[in-house]
C-alpha atoms as a PDB file:
ATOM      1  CA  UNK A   1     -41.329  29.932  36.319  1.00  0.00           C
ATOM      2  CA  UNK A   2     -43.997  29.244  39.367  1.00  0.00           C
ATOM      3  CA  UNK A   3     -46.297  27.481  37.261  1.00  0.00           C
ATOM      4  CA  UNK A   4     -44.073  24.880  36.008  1.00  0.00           C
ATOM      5  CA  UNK A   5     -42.379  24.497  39.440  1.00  0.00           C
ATOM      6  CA  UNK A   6     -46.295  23.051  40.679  1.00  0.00           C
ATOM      7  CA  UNK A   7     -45.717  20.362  38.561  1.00  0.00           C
ATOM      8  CA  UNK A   8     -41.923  19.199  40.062  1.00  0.00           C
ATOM      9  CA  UNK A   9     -42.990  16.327  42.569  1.00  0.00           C
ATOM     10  CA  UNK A  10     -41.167  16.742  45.431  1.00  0.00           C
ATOM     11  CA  UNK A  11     -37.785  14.811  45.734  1.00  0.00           C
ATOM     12  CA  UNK A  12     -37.221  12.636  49.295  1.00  0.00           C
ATOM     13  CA  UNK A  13     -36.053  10.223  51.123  1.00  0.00           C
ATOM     14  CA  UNK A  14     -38.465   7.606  49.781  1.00  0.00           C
ATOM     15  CA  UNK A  15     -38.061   8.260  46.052  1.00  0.00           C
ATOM     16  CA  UNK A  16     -36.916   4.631  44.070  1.00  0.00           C
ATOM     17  CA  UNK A  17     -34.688   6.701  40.859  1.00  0.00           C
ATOM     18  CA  UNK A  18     -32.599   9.653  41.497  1.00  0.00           C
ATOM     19  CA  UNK A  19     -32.736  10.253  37.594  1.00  0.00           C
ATOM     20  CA  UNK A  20     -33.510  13.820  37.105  1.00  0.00           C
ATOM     21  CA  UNK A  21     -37.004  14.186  35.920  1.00  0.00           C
ATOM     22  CA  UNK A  22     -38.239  16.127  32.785  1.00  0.00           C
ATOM     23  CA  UNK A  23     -41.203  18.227  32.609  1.00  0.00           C
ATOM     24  CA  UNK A  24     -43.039  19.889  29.647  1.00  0.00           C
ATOM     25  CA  UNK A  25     -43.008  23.643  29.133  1.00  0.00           C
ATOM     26  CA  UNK A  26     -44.504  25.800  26.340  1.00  0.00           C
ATOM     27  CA  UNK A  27     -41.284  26.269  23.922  1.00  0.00           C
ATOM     28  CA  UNK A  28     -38.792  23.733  25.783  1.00  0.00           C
ATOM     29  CA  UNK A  29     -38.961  21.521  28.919  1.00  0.00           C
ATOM     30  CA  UNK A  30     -38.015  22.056  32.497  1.00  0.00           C
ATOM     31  CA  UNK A  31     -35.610  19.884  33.988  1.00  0.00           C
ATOM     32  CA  UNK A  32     -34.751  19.263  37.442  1.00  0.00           C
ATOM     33  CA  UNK A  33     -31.361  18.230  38.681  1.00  0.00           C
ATOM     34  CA  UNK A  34     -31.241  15.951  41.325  1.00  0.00           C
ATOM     35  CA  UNK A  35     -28.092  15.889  44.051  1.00  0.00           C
ATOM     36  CA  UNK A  36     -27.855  11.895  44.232  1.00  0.00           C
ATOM     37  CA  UNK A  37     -25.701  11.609  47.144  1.00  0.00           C
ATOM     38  CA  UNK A  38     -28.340  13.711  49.401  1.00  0.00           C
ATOM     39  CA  UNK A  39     -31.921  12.716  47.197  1.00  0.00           C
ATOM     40  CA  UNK A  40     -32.586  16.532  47.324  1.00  0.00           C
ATOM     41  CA  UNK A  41     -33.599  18.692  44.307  1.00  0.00           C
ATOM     42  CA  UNK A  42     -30.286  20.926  43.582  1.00  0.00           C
ATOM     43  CA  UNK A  43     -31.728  23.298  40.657  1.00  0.00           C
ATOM     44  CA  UNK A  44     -34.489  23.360  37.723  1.00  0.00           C
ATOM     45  CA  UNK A  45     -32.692  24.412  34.540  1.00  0.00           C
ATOM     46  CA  UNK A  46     -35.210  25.082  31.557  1.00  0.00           C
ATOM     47  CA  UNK A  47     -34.062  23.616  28.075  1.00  0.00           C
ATOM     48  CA  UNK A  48     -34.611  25.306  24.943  1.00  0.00           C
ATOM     49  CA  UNK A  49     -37.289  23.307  22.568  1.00  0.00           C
ATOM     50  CA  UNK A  50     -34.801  23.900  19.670  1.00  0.00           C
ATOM     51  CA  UNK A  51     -31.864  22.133  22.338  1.00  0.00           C
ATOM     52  CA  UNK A  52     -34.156  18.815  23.182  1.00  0.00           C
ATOM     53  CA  UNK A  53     -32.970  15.736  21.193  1.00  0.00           C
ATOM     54  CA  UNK A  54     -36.227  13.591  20.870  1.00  0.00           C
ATOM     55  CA  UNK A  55     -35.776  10.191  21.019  1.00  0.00           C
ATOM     56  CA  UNK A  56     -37.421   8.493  18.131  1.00  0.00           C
ATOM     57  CA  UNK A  57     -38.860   4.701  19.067  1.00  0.00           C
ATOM     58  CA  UNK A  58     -40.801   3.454  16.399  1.00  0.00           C
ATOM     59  CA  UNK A  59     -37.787   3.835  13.820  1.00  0.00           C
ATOM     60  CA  UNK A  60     -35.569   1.192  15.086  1.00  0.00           C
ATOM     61  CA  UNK A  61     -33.390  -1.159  13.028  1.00  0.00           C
ATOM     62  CA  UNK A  62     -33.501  -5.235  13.087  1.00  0.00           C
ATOM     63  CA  UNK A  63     -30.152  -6.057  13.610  1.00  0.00           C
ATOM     64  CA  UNK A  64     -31.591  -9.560  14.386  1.00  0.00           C
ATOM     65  CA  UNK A  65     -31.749 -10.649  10.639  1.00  0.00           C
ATOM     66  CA  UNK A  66     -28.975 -11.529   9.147  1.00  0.00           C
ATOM     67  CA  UNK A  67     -28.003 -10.896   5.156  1.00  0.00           C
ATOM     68  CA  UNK A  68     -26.640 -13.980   3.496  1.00  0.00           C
ATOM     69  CA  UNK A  69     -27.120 -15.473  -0.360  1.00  0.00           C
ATOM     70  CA  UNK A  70     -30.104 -17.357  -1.604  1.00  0.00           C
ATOM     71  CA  UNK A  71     -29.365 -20.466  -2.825  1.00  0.00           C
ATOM     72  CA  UNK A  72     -30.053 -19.282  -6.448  1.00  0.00           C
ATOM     73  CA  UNK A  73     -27.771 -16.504  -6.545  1.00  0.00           C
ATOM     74  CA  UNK A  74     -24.646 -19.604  -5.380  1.00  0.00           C
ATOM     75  CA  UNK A  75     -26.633 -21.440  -8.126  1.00  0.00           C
ATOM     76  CA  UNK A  76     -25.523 -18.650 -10.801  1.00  0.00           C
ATOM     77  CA  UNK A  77     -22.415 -18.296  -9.564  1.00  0.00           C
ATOM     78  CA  UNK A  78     -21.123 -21.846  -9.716  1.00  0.00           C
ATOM     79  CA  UNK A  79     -22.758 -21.804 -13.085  1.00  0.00           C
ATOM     80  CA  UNK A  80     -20.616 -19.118 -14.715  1.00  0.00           C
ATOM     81  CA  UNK A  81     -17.386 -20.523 -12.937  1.00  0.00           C
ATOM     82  CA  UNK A  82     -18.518 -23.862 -14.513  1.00  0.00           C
ATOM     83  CA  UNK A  83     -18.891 -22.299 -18.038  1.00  0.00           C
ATOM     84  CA  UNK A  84     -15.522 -20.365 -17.512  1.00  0.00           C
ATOM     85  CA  UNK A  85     -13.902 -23.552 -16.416  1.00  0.00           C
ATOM     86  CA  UNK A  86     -15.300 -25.152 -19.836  1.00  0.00           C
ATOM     87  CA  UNK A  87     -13.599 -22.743 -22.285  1.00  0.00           C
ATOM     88  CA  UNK A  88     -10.808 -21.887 -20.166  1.00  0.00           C
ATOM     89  CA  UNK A  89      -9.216 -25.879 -19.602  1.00  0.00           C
ATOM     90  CA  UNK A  90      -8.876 -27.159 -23.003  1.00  0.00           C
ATOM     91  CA  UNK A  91      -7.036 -23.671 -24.142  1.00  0.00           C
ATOM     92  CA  UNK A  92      -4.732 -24.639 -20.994  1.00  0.00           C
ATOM     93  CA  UNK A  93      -4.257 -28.844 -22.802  1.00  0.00           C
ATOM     94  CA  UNK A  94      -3.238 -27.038 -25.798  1.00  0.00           C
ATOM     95  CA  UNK A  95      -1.362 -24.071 -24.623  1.00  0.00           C
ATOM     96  CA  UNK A  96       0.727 -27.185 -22.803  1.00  0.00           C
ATOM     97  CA  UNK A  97       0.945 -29.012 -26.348  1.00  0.00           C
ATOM     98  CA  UNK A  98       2.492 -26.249 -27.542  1.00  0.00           C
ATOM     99  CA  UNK A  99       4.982 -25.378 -24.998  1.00  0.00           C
ATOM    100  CA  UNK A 100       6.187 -29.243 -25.166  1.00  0.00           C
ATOM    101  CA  UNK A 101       6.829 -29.539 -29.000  1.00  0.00           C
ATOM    102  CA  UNK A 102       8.231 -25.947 -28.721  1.00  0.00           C
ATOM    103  CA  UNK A 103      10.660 -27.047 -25.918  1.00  0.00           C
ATOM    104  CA  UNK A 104      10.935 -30.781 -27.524  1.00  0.00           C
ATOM    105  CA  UNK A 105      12.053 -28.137 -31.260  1.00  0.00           C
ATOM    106  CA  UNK A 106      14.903 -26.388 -28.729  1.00  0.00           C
ATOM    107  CA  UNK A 107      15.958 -29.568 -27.771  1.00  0.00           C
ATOM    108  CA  UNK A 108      16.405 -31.342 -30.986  1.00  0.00           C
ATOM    109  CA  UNK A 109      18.136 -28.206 -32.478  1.00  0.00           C
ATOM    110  CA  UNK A 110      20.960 -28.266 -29.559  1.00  0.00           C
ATOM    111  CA  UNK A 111      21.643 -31.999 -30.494  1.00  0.00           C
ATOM    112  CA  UNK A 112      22.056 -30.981 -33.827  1.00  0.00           C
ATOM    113  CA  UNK A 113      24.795 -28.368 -33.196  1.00  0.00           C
ATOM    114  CA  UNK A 114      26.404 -30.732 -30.918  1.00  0.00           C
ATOM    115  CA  UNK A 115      26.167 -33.286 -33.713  1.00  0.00           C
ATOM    116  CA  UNK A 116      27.888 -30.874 -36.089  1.00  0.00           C
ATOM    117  CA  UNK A 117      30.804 -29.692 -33.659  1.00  0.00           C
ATOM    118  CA  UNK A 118      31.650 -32.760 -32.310  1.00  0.00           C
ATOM    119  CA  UNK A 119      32.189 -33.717 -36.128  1.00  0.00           C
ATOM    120  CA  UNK A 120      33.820 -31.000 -36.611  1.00  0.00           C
ATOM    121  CA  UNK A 121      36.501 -31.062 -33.518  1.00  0.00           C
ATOM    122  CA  UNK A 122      36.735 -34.857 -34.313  1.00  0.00           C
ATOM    123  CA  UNK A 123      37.024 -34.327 -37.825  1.00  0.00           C
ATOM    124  CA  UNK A 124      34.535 -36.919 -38.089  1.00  0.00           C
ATOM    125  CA  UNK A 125      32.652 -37.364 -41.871  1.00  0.00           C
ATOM    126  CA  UNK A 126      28.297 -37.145 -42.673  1.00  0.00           C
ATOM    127  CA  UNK A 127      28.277 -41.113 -42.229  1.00  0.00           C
ATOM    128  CA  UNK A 128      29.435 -41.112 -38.743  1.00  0.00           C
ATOM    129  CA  UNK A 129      27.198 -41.371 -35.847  1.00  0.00           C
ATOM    130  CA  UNK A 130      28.078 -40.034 -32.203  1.00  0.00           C
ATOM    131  CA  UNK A 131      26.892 -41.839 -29.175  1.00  0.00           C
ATOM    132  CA  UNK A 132      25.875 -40.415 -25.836  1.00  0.00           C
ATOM    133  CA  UNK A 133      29.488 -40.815 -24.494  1.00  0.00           C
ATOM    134  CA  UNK A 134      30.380 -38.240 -27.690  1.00  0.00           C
ATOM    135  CA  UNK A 135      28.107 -35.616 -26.750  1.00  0.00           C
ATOM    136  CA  UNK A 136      26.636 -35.159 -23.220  1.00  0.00           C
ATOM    137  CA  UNK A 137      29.006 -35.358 -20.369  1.00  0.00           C
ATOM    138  CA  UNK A 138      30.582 -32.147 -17.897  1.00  0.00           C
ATOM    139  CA  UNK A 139      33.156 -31.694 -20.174  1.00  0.00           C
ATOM    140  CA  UNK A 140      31.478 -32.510 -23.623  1.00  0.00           C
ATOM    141  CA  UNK A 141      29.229 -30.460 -25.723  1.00  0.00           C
ATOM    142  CA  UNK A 142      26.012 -30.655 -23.386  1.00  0.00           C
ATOM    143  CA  UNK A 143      26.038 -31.008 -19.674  1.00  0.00           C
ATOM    144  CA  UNK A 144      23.392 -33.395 -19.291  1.00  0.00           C
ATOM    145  CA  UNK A 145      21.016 -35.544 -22.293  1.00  0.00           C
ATOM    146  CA  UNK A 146      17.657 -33.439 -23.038  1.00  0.00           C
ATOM    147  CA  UNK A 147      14.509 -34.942 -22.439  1.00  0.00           C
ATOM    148  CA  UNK A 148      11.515 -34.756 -24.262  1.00  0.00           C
ATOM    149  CA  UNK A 149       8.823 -32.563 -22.348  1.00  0.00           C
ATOM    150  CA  UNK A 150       6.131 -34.639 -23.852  1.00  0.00           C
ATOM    151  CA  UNK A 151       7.702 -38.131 -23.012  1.00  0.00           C
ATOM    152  CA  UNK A 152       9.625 -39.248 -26.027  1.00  0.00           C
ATOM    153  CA  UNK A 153      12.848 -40.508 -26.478  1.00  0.00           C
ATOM    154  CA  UNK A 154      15.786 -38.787 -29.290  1.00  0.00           C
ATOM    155  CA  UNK A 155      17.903 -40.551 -31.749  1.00  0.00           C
ATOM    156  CA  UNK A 156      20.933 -39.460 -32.896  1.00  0.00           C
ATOM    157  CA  UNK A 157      21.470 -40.904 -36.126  1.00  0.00           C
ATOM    158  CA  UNK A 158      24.195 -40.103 -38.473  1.00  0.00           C
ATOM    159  CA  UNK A 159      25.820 -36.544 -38.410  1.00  0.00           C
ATOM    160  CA  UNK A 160      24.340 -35.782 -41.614  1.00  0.00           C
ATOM    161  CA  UNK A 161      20.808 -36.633 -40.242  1.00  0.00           C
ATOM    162  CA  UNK A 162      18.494 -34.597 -38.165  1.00  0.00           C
ATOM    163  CA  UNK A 163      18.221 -35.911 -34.769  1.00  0.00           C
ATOM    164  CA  UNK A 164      14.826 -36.885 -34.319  1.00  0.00           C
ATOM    165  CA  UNK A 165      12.153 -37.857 -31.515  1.00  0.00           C
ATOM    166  CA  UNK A 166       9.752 -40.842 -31.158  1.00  0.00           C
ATOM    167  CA  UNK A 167       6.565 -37.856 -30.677  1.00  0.00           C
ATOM    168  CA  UNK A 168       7.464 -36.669 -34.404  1.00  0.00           C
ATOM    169  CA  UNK A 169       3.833 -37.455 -35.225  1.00  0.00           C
ATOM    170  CA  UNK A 170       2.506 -34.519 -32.871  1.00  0.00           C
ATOM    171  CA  UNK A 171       5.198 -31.991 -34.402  1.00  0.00           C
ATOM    172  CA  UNK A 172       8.363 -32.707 -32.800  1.00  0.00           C
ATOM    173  CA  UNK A 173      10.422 -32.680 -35.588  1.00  0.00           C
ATOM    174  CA  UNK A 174      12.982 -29.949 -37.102  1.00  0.00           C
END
């Protein structure tokens, strides 16, 4: 323990840092332990070489650069939504087509059996034709008058007629 205790520089008044100061030994390192409030050397502890964490310098990590897209992989991306958006919207128009006649079919089919009880409560004949008054009211046969989903108008007709709808020519017919 002398030899290594040649090396400790004495600890004074006059010393700037009153870090504790490590020294090199043969299997570990020798290191002093400064008192701070009276800048005197307290002890010298010796530290196992297996016990030293080295601190490693030249392996440090950029946290400086920043990780973001390149302007060809937003490229790709708004690419494929573009494609998806391409096959996706006109299955949407005629998934709504569909919906409309099959709502405008319900429709026309409720008129009907309002058509065929209000003929037969009013013991009415095939020739005669109800008007709004006859069937849609709170009290009648349908609360309120159906409208076509895909913007066409129904006409009664004659009790032994189908009602019908101006859109017939995209399917709204019974």
């Amino acid at each position: 323990m002398s030899r290594h205790v040649s090396r400790i520089r004495p600890v004074g008044y006059g010393m700037q840092e009153l870090a504790p100061a490590l020294l090199s030994g043969c299997c570990g390192q020798w290191k002093a332990i400064v008192d701070k409030g009276r800048n005197v050397l307290t002890r010298l502890h010796f530290v196992h070489a297996a016990l030293v964490r080295k601190v490693n310098t030249h392996m440090q990590i950029n946290t400086s650069r920043r990780s973001a897209f390149t302007l060809v992989e937003i490229m790709i991306v708004v690419a494929i939504i573009g494609l998806l958006a391409a096959i996706a919207i006109p299955n949407f128009i005629k998934a709504r087509e569909f919906s409309q006649k099959n709502a405008c079919i319900a429709n026309l089919k409720q008129i009907d059996g309002a058509k065929n009880t209000w003929a037969l409560e009013q013991k009415k004949v095939n020739s005669d034709s109800p008007g709004d008054t006859d069937l849609f009211g709170t009290t009648l046969y349908i609360r309120e008058k159906p409208v076509c989903p895909g913007s066409g108008t129904y006409t009664l007709g004659v009790v032994s007629d189908k009602p019908t709808c101006t859109q017939s020519t995209v399917g709204h017919t019974l």
